[in-house]
C-alpha atoms as a PDB file:
ATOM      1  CA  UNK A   1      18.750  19.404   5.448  1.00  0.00           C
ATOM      2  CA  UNK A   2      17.891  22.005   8.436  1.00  0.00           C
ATOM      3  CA  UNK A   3      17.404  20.545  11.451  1.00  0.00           C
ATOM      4  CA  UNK A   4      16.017  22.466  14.254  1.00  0.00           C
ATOM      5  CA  UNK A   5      17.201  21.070  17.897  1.00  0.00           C
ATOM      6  CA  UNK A   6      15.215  17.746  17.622  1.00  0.00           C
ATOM      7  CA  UNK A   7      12.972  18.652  15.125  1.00  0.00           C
ATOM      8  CA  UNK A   8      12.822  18.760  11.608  1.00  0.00           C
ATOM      9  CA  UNK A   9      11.934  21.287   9.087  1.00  0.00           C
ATOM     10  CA  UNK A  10       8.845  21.672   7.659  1.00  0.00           C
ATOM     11  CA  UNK A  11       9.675  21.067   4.166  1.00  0.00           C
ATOM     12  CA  UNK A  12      11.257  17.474   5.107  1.00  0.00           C
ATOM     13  CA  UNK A  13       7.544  16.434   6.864  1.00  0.00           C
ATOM     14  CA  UNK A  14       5.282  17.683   4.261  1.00  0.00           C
ATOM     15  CA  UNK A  15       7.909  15.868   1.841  1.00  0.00           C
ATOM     16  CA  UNK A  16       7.862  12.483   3.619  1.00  0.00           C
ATOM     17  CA  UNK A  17       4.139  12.691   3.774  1.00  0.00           C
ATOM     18  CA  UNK A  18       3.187  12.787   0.377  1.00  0.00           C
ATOM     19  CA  UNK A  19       5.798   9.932   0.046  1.00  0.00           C
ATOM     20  CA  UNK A  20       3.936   8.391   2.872  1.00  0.00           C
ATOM     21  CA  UNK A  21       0.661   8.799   1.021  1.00  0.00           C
ATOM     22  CA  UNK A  22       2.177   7.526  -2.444  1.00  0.00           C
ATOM     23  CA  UNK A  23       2.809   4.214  -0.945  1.00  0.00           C
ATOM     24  CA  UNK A  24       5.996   4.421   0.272  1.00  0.00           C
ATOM     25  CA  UNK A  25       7.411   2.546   3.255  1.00  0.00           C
ATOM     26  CA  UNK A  26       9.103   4.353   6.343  1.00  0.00           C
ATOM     27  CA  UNK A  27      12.772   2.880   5.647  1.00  0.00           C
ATOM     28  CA  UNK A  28      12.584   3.820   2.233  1.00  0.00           C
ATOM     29  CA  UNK A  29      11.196   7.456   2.819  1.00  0.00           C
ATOM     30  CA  UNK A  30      14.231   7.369   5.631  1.00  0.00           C
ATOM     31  CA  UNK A  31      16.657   6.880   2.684  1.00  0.00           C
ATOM     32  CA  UNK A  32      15.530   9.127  -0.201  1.00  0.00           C
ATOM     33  CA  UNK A  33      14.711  12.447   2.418  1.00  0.00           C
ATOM     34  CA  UNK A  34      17.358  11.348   4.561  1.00  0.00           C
ATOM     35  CA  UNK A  35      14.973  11.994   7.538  1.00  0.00           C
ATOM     36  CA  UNK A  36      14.673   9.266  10.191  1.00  0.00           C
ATOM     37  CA  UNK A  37      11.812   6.865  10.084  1.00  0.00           C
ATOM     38  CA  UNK A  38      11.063   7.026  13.391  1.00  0.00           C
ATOM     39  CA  UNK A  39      10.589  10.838  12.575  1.00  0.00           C
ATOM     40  CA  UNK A  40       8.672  10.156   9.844  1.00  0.00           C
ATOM     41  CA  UNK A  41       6.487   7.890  12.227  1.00  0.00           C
ATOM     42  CA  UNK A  42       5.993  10.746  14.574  1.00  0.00           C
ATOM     43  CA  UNK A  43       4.735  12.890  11.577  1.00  0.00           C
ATOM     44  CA  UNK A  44       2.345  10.685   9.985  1.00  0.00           C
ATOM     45  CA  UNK A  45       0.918   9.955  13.732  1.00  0.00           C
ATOM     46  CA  UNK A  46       1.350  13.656  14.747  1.00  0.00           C
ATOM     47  CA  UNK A  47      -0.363  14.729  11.111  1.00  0.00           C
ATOM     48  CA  UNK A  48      -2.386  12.113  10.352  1.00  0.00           C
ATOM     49  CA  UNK A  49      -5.837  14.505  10.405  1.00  0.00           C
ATOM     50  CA  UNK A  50      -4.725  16.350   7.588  1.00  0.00           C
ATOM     51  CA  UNK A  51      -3.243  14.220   5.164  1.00  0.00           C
ATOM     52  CA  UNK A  52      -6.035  14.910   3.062  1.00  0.00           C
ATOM     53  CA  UNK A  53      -4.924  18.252   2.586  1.00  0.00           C
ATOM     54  CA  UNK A  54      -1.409  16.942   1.461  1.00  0.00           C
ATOM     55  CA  UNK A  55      -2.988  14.647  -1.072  1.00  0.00           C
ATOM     56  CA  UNK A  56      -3.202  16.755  -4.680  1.00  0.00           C
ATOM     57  CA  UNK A  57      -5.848  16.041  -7.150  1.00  0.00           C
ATOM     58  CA  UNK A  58      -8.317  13.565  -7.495  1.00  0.00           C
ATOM     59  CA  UNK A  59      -8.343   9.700  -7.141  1.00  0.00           C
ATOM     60  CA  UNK A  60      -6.908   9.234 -10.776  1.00  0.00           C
ATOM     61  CA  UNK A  61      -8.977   5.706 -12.768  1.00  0.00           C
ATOM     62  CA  UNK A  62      -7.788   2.345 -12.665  1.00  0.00           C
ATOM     63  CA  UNK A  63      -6.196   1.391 -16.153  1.00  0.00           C
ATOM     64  CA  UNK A  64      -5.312  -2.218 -15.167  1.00  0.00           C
ATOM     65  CA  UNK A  65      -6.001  -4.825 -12.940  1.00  0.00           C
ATOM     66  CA  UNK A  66      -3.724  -7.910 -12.783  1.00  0.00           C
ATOM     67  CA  UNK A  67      -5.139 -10.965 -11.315  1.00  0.00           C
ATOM     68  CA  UNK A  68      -2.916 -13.659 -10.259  1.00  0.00           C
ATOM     69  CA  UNK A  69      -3.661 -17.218  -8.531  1.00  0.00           C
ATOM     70  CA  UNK A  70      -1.457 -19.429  -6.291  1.00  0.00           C
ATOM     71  CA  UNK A  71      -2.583 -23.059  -6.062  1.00  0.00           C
ATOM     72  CA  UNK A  72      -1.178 -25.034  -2.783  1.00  0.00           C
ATOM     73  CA  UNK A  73      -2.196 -28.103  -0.711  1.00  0.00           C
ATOM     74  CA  UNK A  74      -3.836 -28.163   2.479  1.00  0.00           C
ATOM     75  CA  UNK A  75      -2.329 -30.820   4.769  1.00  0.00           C
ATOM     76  CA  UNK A  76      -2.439 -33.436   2.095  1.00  0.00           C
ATOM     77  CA  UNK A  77      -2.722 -33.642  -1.787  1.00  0.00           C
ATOM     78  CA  UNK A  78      -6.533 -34.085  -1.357  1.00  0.00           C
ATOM     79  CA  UNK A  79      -7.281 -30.690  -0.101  1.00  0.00           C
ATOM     80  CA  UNK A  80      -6.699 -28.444  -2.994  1.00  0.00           C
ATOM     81  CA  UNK A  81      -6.636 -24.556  -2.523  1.00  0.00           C
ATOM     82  CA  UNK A  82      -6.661 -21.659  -4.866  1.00  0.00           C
ATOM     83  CA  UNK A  83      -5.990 -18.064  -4.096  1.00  0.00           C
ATOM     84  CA  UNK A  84      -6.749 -15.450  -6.328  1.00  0.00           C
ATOM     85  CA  UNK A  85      -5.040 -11.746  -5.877  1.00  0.00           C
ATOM     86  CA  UNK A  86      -6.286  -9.073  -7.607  1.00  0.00           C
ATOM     87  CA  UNK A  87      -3.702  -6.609  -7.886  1.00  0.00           C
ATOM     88  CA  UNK A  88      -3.170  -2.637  -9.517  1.00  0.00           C
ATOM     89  CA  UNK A  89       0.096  -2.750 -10.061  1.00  0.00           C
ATOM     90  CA  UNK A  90       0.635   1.043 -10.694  1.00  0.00           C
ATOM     91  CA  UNK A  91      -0.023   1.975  -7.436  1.00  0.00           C
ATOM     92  CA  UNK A  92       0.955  -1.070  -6.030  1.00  0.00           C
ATOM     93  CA  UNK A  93      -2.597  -2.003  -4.090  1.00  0.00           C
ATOM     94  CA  UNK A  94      -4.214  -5.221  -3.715  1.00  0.00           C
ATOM     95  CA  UNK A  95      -7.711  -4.510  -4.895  1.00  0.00           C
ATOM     96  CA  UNK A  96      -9.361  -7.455  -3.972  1.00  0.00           C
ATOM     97  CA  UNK A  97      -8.735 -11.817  -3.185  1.00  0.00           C
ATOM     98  CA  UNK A  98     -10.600 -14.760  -2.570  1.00  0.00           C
ATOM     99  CA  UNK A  99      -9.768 -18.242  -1.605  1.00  0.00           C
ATOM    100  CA  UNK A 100     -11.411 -21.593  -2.438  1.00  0.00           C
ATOM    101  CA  UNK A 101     -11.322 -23.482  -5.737  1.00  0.00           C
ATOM    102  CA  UNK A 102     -10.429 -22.684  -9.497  1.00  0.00           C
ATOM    103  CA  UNK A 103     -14.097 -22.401 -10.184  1.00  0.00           C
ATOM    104  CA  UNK A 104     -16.080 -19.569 -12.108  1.00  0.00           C
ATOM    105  CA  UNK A 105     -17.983 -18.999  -8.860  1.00  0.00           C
ATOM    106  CA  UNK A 106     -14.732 -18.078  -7.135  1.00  0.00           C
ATOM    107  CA  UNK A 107     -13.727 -15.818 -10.086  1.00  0.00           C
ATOM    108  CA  UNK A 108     -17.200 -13.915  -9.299  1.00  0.00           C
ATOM    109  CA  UNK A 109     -16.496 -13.750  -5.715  1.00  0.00           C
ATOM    110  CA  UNK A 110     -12.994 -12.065  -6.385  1.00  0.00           C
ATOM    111  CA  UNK A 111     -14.562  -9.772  -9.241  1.00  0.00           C
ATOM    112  CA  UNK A 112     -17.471  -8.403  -6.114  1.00  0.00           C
ATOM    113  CA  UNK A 113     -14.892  -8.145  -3.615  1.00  0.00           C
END
């Protein structure tokens, strides 16, 4: 990798972008570019307008959703809660979660979120 006094070249930002955009974290673009993430900070911030341009194509469909619940207690045994997650795990986004009971009427509320 070039580096140019302080800077970096422009092939290394407009790579750690598009990481950036893909979902990537800072300290793991840091490790695959071998760029540091406080640089990669500075590029996203400095950037940030037009990362549209940097994102290719079109918002590609959702294929599947996985929806996953976690039941815990509240303080004591009486005081049930349920949250539901509703999660794409290709792209690794949370699309959507409720909390309340394990009741079709919280199902609906995660399914409208």
């Amino acid at each position: 990798m070039s580096k140019l006094g302080k800077g970096v070249d422009n092939y290394y930002i407009r790579l750690s972008l598009r990481l950036y955009l893909e979902g990537m974290s800072f300290r793991g673009i840091e490790c695959v570019v071998v760029v540091s993430h406080v640089s990669v900070m500075n590029g996203v911030k400095k950037y940030g307008k037009d990362l549209k341009i940097l994102h290719t194509g079109e918002e590609k469909p959702i294929k599947a959703v996985e929806v996953d619940e976690l039941h815990s207690y509240f303080k004591t045994k009486k005081n049930s809660v349920w949250v539901w997650l509703a999660v794409e795990r290709a792209r690794k986004r949370v699309l959507g979660f409720t909390i309340g009971d394990r009741s079709e009427m919280a199902g609906d509320r995660l399914c409208s979120s």
